[in-house]
Protein backbone atom coordinates (compact mmCIF):
# COMPACT_ATOMS: atom_id res chain seq x y z
CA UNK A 1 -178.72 -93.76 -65.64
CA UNK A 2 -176.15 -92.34 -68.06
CA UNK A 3 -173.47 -94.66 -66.66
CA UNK A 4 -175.15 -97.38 -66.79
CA UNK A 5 -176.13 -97.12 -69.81
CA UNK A 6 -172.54 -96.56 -71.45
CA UNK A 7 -171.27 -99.39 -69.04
CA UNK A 8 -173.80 -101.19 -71.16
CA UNK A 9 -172.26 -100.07 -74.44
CA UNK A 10 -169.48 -102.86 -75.60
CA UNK A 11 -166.12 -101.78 -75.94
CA UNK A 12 -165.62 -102.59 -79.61
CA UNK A 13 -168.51 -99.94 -80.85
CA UNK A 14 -166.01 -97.10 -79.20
CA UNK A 15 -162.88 -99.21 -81.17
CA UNK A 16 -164.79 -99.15 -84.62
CA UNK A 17 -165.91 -95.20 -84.19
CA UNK A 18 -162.54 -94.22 -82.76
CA UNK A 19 -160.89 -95.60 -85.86
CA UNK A 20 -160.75 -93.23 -89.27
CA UNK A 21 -160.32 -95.18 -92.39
CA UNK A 22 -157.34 -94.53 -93.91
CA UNK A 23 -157.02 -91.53 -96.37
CA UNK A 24 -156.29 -92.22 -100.20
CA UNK A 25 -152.29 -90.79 -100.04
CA UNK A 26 -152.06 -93.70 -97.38
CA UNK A 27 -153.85 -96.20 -99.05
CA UNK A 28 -151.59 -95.81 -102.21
CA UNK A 29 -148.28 -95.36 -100.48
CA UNK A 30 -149.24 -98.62 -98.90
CA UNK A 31 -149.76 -100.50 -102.03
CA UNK A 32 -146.61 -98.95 -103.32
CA UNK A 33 -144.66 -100.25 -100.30
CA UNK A 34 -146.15 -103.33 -100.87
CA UNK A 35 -145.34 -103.72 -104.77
CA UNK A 36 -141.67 -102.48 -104.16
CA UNK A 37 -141.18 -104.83 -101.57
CA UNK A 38 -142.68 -107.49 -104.15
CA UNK A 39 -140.50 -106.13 -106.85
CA UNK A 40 -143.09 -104.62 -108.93
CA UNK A 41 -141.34 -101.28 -109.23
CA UNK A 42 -143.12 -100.05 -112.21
CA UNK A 43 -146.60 -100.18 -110.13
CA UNK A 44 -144.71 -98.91 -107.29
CA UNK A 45 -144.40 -95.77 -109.31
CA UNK A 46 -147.43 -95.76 -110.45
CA UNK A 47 -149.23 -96.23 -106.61
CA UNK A 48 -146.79 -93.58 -105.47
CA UNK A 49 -147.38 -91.45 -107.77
CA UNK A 50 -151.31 -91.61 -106.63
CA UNK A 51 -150.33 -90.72 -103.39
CA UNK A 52 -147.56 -87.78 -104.14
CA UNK A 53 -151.02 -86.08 -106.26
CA UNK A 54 -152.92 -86.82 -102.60
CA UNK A 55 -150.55 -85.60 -100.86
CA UNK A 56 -148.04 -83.32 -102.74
CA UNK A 57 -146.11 -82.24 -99.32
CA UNK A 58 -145.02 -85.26 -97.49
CA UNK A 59 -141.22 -85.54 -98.01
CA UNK A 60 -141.58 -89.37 -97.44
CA UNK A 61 -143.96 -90.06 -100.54
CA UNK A 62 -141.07 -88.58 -102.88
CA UNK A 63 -138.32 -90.54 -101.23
CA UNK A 64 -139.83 -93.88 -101.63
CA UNK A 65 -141.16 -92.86 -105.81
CA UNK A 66 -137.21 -91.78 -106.04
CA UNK A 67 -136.21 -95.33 -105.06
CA UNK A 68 -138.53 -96.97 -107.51
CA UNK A 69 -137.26 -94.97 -109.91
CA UNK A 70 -133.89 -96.33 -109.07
CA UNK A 71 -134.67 -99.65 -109.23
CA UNK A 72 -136.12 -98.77 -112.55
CA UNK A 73 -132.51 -97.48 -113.34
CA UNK A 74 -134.38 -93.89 -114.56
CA UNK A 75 -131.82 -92.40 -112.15
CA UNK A 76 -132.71 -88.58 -113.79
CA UNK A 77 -136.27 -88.97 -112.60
CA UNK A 78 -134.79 -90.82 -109.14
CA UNK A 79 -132.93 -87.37 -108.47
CA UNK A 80 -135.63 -84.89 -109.10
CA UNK A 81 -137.46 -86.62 -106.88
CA UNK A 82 -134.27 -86.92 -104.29
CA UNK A 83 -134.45 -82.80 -104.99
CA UNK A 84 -138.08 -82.19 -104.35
CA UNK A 85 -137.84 -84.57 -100.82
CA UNK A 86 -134.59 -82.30 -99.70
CA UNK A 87 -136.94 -79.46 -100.90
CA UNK A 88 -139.57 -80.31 -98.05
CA UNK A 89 -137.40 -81.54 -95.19
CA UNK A 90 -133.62 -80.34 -95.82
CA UNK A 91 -132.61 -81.87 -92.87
CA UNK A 92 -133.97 -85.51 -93.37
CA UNK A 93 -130.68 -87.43 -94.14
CA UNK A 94 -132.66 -90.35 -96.24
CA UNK A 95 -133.24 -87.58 -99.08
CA UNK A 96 -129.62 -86.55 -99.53
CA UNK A 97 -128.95 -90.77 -99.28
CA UNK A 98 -131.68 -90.66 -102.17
CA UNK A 99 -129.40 -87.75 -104.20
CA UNK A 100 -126.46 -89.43 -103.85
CA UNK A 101 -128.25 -92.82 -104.83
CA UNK A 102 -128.97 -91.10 -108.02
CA UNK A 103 -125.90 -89.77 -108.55
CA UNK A 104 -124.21 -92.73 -108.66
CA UNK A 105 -126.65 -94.08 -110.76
CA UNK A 106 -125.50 -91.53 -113.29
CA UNK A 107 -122.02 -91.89 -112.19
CA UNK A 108 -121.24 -88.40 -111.09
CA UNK A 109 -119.10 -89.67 -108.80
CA UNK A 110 -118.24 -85.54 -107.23
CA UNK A 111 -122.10 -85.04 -106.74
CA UNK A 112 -122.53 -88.26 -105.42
CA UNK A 113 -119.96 -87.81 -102.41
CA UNK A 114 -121.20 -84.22 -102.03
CA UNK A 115 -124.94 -86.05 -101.33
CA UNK A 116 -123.80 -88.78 -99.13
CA UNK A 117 -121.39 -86.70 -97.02
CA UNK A 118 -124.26 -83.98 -96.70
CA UNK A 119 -126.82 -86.68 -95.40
CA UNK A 120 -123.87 -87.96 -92.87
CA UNK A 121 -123.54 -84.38 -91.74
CA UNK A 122 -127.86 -84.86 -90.27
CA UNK A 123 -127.30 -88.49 -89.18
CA UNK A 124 -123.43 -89.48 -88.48
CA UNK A 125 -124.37 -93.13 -87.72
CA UNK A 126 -125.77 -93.78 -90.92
CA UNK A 127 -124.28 -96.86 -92.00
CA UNK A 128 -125.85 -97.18 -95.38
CA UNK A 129 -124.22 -93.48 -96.34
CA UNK A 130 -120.84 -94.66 -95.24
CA UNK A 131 -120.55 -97.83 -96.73
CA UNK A 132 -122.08 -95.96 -100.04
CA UNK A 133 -119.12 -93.46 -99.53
CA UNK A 134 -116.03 -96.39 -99.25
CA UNK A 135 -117.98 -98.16 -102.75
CA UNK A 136 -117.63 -94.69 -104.01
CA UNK A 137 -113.99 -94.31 -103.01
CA UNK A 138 -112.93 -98.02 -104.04
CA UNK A 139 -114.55 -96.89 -107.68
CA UNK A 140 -112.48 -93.50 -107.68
CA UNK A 141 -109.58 -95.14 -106.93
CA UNK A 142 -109.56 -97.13 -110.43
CA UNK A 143 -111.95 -96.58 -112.68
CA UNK A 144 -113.24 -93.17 -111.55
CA UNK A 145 -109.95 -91.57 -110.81
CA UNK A 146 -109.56 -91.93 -114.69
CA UNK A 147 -112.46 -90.39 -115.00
CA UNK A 148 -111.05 -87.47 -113.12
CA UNK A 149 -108.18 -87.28 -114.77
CA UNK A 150 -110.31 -86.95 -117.94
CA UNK A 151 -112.39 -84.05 -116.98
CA UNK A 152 -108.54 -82.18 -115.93
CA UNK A 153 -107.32 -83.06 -119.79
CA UNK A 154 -104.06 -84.31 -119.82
CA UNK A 155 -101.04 -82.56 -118.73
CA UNK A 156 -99.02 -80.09 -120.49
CA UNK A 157 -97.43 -81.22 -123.29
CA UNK A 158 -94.30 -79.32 -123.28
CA UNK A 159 -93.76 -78.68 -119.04
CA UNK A 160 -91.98 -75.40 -117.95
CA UNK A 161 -90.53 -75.08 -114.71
CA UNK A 162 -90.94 -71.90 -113.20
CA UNK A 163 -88.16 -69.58 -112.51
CA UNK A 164 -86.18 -70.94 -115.84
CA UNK A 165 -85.03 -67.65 -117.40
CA UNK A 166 -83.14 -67.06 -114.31
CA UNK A 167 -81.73 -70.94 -113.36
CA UNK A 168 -78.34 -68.83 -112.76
CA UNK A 169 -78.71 -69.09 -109.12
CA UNK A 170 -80.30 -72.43 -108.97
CA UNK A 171 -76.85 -74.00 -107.75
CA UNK A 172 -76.90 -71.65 -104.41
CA UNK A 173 -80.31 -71.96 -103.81
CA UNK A 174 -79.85 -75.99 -103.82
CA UNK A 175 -76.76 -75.66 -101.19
CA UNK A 176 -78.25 -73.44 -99.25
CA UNK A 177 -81.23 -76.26 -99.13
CA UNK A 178 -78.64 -78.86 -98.25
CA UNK A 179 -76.45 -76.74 -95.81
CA UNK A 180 -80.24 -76.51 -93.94
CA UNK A 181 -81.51 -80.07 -94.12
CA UNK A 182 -78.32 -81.40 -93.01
CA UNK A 183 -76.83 -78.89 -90.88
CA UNK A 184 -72.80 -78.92 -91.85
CA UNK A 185 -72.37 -75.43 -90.52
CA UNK A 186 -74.32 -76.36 -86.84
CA UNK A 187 -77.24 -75.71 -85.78
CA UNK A 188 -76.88 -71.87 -85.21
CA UNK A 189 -76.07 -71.02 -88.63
CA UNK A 190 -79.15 -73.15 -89.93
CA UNK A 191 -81.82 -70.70 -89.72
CA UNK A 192 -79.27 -68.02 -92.14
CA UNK A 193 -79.50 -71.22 -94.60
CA UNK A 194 -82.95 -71.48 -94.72
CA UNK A 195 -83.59 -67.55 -94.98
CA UNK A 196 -80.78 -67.87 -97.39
CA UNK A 197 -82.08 -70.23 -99.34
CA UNK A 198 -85.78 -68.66 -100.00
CA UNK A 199 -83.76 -65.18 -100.69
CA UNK A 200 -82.19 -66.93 -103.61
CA UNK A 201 -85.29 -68.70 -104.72
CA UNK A 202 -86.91 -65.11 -104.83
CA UNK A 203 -83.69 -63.57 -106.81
CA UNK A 204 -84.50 -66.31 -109.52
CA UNK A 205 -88.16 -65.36 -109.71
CA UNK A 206 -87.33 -61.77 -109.70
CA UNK A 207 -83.99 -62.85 -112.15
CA UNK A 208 -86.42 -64.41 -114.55
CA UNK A 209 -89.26 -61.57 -114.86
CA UNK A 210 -86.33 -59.05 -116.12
CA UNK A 211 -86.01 -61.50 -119.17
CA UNK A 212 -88.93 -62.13 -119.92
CA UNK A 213 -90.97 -59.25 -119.55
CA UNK A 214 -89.88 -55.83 -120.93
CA UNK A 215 -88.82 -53.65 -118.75
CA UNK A 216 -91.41 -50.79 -119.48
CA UNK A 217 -94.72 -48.98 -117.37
CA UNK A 218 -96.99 -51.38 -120.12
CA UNK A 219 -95.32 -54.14 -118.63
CA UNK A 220 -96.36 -53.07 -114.99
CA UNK A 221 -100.07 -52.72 -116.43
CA UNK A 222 -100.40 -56.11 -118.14
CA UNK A 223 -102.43 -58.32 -116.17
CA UNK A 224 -100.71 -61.77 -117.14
CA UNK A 225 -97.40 -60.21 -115.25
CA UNK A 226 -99.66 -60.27 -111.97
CA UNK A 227 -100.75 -63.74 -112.68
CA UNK A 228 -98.11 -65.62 -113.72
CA UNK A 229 -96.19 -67.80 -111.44
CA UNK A 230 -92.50 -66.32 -111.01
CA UNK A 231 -94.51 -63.06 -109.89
CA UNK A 232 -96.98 -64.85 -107.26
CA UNK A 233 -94.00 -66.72 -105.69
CA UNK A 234 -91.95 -63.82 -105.49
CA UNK A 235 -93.66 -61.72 -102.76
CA UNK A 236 -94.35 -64.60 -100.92
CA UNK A 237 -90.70 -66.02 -100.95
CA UNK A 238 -89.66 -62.91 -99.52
CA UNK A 239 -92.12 -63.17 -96.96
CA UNK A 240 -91.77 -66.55 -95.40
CA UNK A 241 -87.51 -65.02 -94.88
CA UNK A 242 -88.95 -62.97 -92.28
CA UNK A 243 -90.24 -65.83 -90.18
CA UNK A 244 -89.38 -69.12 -88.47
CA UNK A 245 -88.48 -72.07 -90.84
CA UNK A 246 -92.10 -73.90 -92.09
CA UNK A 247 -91.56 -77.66 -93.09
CA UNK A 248 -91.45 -78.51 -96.64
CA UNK A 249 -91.29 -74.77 -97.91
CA UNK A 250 -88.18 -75.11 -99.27
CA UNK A 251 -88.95 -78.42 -101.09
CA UNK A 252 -90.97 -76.67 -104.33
CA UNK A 253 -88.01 -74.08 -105.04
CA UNK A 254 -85.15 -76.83 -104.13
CA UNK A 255 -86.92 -79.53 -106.76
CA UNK A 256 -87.04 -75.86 -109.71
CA UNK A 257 -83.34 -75.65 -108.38
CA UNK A 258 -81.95 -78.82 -109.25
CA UNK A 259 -83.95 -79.40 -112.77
CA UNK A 260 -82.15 -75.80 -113.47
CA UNK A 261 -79.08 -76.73 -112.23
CA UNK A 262 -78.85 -79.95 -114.23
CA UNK A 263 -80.22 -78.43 -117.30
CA UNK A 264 -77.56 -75.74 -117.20
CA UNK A 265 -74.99 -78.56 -116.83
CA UNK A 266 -76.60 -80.76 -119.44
CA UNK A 267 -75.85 -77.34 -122.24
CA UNK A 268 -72.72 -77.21 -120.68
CA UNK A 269 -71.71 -80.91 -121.65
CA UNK A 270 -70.96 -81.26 -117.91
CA UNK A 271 -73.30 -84.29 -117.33
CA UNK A 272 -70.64 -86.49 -119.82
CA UNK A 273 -68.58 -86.54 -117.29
CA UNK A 274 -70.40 -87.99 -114.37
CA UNK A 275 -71.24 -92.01 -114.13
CA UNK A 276 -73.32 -93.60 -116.22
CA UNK A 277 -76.33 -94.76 -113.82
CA UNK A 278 -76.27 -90.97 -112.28
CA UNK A 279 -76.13 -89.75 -116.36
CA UNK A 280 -78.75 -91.41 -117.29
CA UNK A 281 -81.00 -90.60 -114.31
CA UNK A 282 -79.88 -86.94 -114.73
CA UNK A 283 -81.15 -86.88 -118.27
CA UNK A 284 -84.36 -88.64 -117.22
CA UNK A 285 -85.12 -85.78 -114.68
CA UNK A 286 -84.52 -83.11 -117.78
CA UNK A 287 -86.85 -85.12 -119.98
CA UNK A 288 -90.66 -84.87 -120.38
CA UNK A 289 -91.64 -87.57 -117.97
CA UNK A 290 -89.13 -86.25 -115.33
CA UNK A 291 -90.18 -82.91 -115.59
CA UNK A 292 -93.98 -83.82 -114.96
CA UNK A 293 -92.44 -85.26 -111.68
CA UNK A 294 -90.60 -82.11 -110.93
CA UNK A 295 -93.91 -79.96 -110.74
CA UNK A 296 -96.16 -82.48 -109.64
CA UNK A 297 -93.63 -83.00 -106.70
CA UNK A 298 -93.26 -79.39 -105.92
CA UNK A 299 -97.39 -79.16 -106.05
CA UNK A 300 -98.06 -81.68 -103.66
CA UNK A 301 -95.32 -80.15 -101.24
CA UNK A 302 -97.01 -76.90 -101.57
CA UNK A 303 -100.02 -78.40 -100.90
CA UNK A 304 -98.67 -80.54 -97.74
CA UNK A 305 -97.49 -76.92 -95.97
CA UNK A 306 -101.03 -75.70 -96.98
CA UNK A 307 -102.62 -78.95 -95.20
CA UNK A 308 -100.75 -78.59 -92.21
CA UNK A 309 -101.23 -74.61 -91.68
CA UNK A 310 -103.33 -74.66 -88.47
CA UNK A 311 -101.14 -76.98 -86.81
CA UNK A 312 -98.27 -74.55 -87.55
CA UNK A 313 -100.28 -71.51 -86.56
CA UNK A 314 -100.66 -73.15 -83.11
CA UNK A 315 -97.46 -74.28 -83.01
CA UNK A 316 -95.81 -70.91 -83.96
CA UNK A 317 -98.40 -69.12 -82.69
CA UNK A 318 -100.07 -66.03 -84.75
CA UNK A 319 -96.99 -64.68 -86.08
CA UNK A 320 -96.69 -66.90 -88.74
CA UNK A 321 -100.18 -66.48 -89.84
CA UNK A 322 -99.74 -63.42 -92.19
CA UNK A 323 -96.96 -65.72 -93.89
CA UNK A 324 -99.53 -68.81 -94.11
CA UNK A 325 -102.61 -66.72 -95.35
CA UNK A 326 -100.09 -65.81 -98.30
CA UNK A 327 -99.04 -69.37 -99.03
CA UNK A 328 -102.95 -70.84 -99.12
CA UNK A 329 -103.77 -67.67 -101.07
CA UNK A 330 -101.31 -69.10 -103.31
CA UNK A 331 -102.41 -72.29 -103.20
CA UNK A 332 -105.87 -71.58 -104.00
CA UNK A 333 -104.80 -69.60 -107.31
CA UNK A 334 -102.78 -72.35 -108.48
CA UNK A 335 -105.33 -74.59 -107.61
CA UNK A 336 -107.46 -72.68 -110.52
CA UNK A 337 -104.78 -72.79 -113.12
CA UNK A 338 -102.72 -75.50 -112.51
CA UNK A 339 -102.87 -79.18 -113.61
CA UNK A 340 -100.56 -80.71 -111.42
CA UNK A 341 -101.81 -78.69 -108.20
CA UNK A 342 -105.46 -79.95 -109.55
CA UNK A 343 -104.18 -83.49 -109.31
CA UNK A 344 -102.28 -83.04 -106.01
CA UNK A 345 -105.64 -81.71 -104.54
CA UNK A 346 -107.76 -84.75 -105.88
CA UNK A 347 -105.24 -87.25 -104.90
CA UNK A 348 -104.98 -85.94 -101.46
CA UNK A 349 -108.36 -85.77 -100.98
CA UNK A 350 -109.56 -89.02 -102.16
CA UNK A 351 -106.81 -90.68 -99.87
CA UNK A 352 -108.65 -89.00 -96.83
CA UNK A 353 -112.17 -89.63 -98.15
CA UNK A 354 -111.28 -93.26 -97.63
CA UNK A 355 -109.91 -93.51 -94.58
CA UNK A 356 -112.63 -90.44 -92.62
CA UNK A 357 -115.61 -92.62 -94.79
CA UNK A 358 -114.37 -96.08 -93.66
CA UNK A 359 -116.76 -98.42 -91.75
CA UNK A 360 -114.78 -98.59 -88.89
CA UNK A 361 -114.19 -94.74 -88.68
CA UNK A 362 -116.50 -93.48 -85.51
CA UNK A 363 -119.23 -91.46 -86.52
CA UNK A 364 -118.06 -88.15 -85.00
CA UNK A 365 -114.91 -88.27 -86.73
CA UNK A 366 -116.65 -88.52 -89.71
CA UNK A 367 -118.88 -85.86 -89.37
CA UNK A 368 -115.51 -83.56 -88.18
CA UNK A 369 -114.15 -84.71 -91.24
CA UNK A 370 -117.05 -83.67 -93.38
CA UNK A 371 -117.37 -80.29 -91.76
CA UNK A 372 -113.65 -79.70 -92.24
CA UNK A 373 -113.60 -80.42 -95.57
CA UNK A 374 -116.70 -78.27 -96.26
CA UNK A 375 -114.58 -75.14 -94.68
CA UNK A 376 -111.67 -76.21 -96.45
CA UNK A 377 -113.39 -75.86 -99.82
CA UNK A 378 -115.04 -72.73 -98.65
CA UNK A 379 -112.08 -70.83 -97.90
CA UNK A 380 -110.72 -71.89 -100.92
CA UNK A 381 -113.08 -70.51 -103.07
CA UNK A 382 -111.99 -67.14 -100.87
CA UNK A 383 -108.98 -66.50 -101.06
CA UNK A 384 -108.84 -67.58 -104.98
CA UNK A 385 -111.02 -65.35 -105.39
């Protein structure tokens, strides 16, 4: 009897009782999807916002208010509301596209590229985040790179090259560099050139501390002697001798070498006598511009050898790590005090942002890249430390 009676029973009545009504949080997120898709942004906030006091937890509610907000171009209250939706589900990639939405609404272009890589880190296919990242980089690369510059300040005004108290062996330690790069004396007598070379480098460092710091136990207990630059080279000059030629070591002290050499020729009235066209480009290396060159050259070589450090470890195998560790260590501290290493490190970078963010870069590699860097930065912030 019981059968047949719900055989009896249509279909539909079981449809209509099966079927809640929707709750208020959904009724009012779908009248906000509705009004943003309609362009009414400010009621989008508004139905939103109804359904965010509904339903305070869902991740999703705060996502879509934060992108009304950006519409609205009130990119401070777009971001808190990126924050609170990475707050509730860290991992959900569409709140860190939100953040960096915002950011670049406020044109914080560092935060911004922070956001979007962080999102591409939980969904590597994310075309939206990578095309956002190559706008970013196109901006940086005019516009924003000024921008960059700005926050650095300008450089020095009056540029000292390290090492210039003791330019006396400057001459040897830019032969030495030659007999090595081209090899005059053969090959077996090219390795003593390039040891030769960095031991001369580290008698000008050590050359130039004894005249310009006292020689007295107050000197030894002054903490600017530790951390100025003649002193951090020094050890690590001395160092890299004991160990198989690195690419583009030699280049920093080489580039100090010859601005020394040719300011000790300019005092010397020897430049006169050489021809005009290599006068004139002499005297433009010893001026202000050309000196700028000098030390942003020698930065971004320093920073090259630090770039390519695990291809050299595997290359040369763990010996030369101890040598390596020094050099980044190095790195790292200059990174914190110096202006041209600053710019070496942002120009570098922003090169590889836009070729790893590129549309046509696969996914994975991106998200390599992104990890990468993300160590890189950490184990900056180590060693300067």
């Amino acid at each position: 009897f019981f059968f047949r009676e719900v055989c009896k029973t249509p279909p539909c009545v079981y449809m209509a009782e099966a079927s809640a009504p929707p709750s208020a949080a959904e009724e009012a997120k779908q009248s906000g999807t509705a009004a943003f898709k309609a362009g009414r942004f400010d009621d989008a906030v508004a139905h939103f916002t109804t359904a965010i006091e509904a339903d305070p937890q869902s991740h999703v509610l705060f996502s879509n208010r934060s992108a009304a907000y950006a519409k609205l171009e009130q990119y401070k209250a777009s971001l808190l509301d990126a924050n609170q939706c990475i707050k509730l589900a860290p991992t959900w990639a569409k709140g860190h596209s939100r953040r960096g939405a915002a950011y670049v609404g406020l044109r914080n272009w560092r935060q911004a590229i922070v956001a979007y890589e962080e999102g591409l880190t939980h969904e590597p296919d994310s075309a939206v985040m990578k095309e956002a990242l190559v706008s970013i980089q196109l901006k940086l690369s005019g516009a924003a790179a000024e921008q960059m510059q700005q926050q650095r300040g300008p450089p020095p005004g009056v540029p000292t090259v390290p090492a210039a108290a003791g330019g006396d062996l400057s001459p040897l330690t830019l032969l030495l560099t030659l007999v090595y790069f081209v090899p005059l004396l053969g090959a077996a007598r090219r390795d003593l050139c390039y040891r030769g070379a960095l031991w001369a480098a580290a008698a000008t460092c050590l050359l130039s501390l004894s005249r310009s710091w006292p020689l007295s136990m107050a000197t030894l207990k002054d903490a600017r002697l530790w951390k100025c630059d003649d002193m951090q080279r020094l050890p690590l000059l001395l160092l890299l001798s004991l160990f198989p030629p690195l690419p583009f070591i030699l280049v920093p002290p080489a580039a100090y070498a010859l601005h020394h050499s040719l300011s000790r020729a300019h005092a010397r009235s020897l430049l006169a006598k050489l021809p005009a066209a290599v006068r004139e480009r002499a005297i433009w290396v010893l001026g202000e511009e050309g000196t700028h060159t000098t030390l942003a050259f020698a930065a971004i070589s320093d920073l090259m050898v630090g770039l390519t450090a695990p291809f050299l470890a595997v290359s040369h195998g763990l010996r030369i790590v101890p040598p390596l560790l020094l050099h980044l260590k190095y790195v790292a501290k200059s990174h914190a005090t110096s202006w041209y290493m600053q710019t070496a490190v942002d120009t570098v970078r922003l090169k590889l942002d836009s070729l790893f963010h590129h549309r046509r870069c696969p996914a994975p590699v991106s998200a390599a890249y992104v990890r990468c860097a993300g160590l890189a930065a950490s184990a900056a912030r180590l060693l300067a430390a």
